[in-house]
Protein backbone atom coordinates (compact mmCIF):
# COMPACT_ATOMS: atom_id res chain seq x y z
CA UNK A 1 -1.61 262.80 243.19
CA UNK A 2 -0.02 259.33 241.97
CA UNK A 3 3.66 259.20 244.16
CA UNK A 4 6.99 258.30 241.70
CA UNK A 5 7.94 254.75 241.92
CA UNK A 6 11.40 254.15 243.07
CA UNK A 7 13.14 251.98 240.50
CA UNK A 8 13.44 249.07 242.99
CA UNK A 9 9.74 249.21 243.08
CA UNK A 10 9.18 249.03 239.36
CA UNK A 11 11.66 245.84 238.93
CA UNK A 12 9.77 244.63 241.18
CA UNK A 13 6.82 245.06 239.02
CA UNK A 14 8.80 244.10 235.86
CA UNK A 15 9.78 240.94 237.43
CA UNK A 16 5.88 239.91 239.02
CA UNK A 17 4.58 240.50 235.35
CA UNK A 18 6.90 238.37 233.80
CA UNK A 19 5.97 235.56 235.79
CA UNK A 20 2.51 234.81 233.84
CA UNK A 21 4.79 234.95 230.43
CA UNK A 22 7.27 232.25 231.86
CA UNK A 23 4.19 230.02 232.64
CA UNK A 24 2.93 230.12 229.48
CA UNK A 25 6.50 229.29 227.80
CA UNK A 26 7.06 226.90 229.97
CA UNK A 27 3.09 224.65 229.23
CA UNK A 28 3.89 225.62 225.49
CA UNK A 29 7.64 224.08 225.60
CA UNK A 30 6.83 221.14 228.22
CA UNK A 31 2.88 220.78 228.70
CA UNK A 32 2.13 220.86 225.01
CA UNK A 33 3.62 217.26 223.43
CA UNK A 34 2.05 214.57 223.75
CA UNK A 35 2.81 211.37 223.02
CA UNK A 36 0.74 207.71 222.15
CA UNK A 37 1.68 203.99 221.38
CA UNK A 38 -1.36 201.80 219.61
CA UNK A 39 -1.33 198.39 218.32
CA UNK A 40 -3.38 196.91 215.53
CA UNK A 41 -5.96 194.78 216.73
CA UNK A 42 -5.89 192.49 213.53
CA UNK A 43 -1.90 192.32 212.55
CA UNK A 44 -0.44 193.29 215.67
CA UNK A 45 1.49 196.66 213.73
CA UNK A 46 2.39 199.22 215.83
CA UNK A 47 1.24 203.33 215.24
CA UNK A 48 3.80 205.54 217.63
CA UNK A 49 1.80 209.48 217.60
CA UNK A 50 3.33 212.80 218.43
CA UNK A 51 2.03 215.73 218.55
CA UNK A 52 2.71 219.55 219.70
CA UNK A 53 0.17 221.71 221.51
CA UNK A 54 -2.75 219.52 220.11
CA UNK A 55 -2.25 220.41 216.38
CA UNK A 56 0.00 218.50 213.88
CA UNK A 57 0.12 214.98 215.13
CA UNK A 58 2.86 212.88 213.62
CA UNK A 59 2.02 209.39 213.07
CA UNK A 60 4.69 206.51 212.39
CA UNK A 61 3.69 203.04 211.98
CA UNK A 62 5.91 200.29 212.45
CA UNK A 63 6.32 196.44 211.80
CA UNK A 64 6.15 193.81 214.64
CA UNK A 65 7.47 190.70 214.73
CA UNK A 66 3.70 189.22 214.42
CA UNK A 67 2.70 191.72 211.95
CA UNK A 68 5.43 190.80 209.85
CA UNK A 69 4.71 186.92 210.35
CA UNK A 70 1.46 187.38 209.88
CA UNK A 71 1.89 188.88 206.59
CA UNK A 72 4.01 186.90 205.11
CA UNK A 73 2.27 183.63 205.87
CA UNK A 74 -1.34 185.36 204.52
CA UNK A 75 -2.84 184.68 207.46
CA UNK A 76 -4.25 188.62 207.47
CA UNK A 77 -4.91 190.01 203.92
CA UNK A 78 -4.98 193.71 203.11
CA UNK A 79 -6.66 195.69 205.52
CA UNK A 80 -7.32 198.67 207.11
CA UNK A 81 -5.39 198.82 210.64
CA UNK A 82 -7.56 198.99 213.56
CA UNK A 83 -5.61 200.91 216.14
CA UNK A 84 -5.94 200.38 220.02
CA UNK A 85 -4.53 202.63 222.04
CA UNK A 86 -1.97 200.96 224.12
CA UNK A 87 -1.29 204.23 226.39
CA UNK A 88 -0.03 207.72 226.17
CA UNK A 89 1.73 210.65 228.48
CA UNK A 90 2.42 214.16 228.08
CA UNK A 91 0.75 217.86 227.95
CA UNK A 92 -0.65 217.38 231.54
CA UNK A 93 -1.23 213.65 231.08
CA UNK A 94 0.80 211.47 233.37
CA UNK A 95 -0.05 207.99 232.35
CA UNK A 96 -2.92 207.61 229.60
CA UNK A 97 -3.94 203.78 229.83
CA UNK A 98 -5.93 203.32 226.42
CA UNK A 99 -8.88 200.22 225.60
CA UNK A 100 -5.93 197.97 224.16
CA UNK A 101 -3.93 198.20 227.27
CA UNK A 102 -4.04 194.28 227.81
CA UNK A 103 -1.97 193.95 224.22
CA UNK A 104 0.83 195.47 225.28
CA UNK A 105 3.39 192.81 224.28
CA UNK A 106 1.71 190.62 222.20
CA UNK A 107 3.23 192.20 219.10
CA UNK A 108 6.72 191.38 220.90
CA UNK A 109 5.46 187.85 222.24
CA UNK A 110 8.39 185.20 221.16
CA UNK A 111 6.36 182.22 222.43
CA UNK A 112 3.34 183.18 221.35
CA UNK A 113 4.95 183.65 217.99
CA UNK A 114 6.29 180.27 217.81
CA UNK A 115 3.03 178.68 218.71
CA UNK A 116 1.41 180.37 215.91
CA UNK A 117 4.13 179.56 213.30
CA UNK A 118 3.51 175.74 214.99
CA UNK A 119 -0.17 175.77 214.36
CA UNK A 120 1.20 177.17 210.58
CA UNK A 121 2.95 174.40 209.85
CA UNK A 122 1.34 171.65 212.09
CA UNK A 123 -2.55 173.00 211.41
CA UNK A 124 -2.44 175.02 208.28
CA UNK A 125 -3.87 178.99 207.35
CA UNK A 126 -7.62 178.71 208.68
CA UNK A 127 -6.65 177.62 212.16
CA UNK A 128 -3.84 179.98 212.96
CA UNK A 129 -6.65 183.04 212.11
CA UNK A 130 -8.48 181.52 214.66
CA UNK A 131 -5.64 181.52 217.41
CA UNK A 132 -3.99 185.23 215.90
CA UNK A 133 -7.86 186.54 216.40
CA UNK A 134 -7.58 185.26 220.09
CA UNK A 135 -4.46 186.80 220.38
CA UNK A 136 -5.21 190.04 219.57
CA UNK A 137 -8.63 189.63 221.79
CA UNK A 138 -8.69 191.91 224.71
CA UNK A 139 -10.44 189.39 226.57
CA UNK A 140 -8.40 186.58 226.14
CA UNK A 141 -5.05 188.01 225.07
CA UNK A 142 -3.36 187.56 228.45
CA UNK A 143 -4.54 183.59 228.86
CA UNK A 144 -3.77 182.76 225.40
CA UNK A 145 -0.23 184.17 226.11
CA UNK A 146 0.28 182.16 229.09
CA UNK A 147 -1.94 178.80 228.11
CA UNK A 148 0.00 178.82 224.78
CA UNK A 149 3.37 180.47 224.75
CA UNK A 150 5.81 177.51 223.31
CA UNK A 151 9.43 177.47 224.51
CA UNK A 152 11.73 176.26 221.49
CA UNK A 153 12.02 172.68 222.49
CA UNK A 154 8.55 171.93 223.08
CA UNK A 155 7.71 170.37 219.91
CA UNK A 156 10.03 168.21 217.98
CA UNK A 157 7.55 166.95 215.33
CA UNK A 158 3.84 166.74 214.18
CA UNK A 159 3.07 163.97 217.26
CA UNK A 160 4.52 166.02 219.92
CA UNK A 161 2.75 169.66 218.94
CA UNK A 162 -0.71 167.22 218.73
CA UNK A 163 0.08 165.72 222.32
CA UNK A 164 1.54 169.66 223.53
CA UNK A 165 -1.89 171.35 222.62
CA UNK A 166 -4.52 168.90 223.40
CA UNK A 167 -3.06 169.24 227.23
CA UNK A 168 -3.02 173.43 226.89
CA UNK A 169 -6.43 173.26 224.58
CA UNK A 170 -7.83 171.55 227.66
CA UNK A 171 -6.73 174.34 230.05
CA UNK A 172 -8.29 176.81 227.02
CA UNK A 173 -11.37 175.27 227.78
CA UNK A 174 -11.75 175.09 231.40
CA UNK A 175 -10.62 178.88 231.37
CA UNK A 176 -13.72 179.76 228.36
CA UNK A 177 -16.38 178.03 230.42
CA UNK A 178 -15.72 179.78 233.35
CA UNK A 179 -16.17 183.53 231.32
């Protein structure tokens, strides 16, 4: 013989079954967006992604300072971007660190920026390929950044930027060798 449940007992019941239904809103609403930041390992653009509960990602890509340098100059022709993710959070994912972690700032980079408009102006097209490529190596990003990053008043003329690199190529080089 099954014995009546009071009606405390079956809110209680109510209530325990509701609690798998909450957990599910609650991953859908809070667990399922994710979110990603990627530069462009050629121009130095910058791809922001969103997307809910896996499906639909949204991607928006943005100019940089370098990627908009870069273009202008035609030191990178038409191309199609490589992207390299930077990092990512969200749907369960605390802190995603992606292969093109050691970019982060480069894109943003004042110093690094002026060198390469220096080498521009001082060097010409070919040259500042050379030193954008290295720049937007994941190897050497981080010492090109430091070796090479110009404050403003570092170079007054032509004689100055020649006498300014030769001292940082020479650093460059002792760093290289020892890869």
């Amino acid at each position: 013989m099954v014995m009546p449940r009071s009606k405390i007992t079956r809110r209680i019941l109510f209530f325990f079954s509701l609690i798998p239904l909450s957990a599910a809103v609650v991953y859908v609403v809070g667990g399922g967006f994710y979110g990603s930041f990627s530069i462009c390992g050629v121009c130095g653009a910058r791809q922001y992604m969103t997307e809910w509960f896996w499906f639909f990602p949204r991607y928006r890509v943005e100019s940089s300072p370098l990627s908009l340098f870069v273009e202008k100059e035609g030191i990178v022709s038409d191309h199609v971007h490589q992207w390299l993710l930077i990092g990512g959070s969200g749907g369960g994912i605390g802190c995603a660190l992606g292969k093109g972690h050691q970019l982060v700032g480069i894109d943003l980079n004042e110093r690094y920026l002026r060198f390469l408009q220096t080498i521009v102006q001082y060097r010409g097209i070919e040259e500042s390929r050379h030193w954008l490529k290295v720049g937007l190596n994941l190897k050497q990003t981080r010492d090109a950044q430091r070796i090479f990053g110009m404050e403003e008043e570092s170079v007054q003329d032509q004689v100055s930027f020649e006498r300014w690199f030769s001292e940082r190529l020479e650093d460059w080089k002792v760093i290289e060798n020892e890869r």
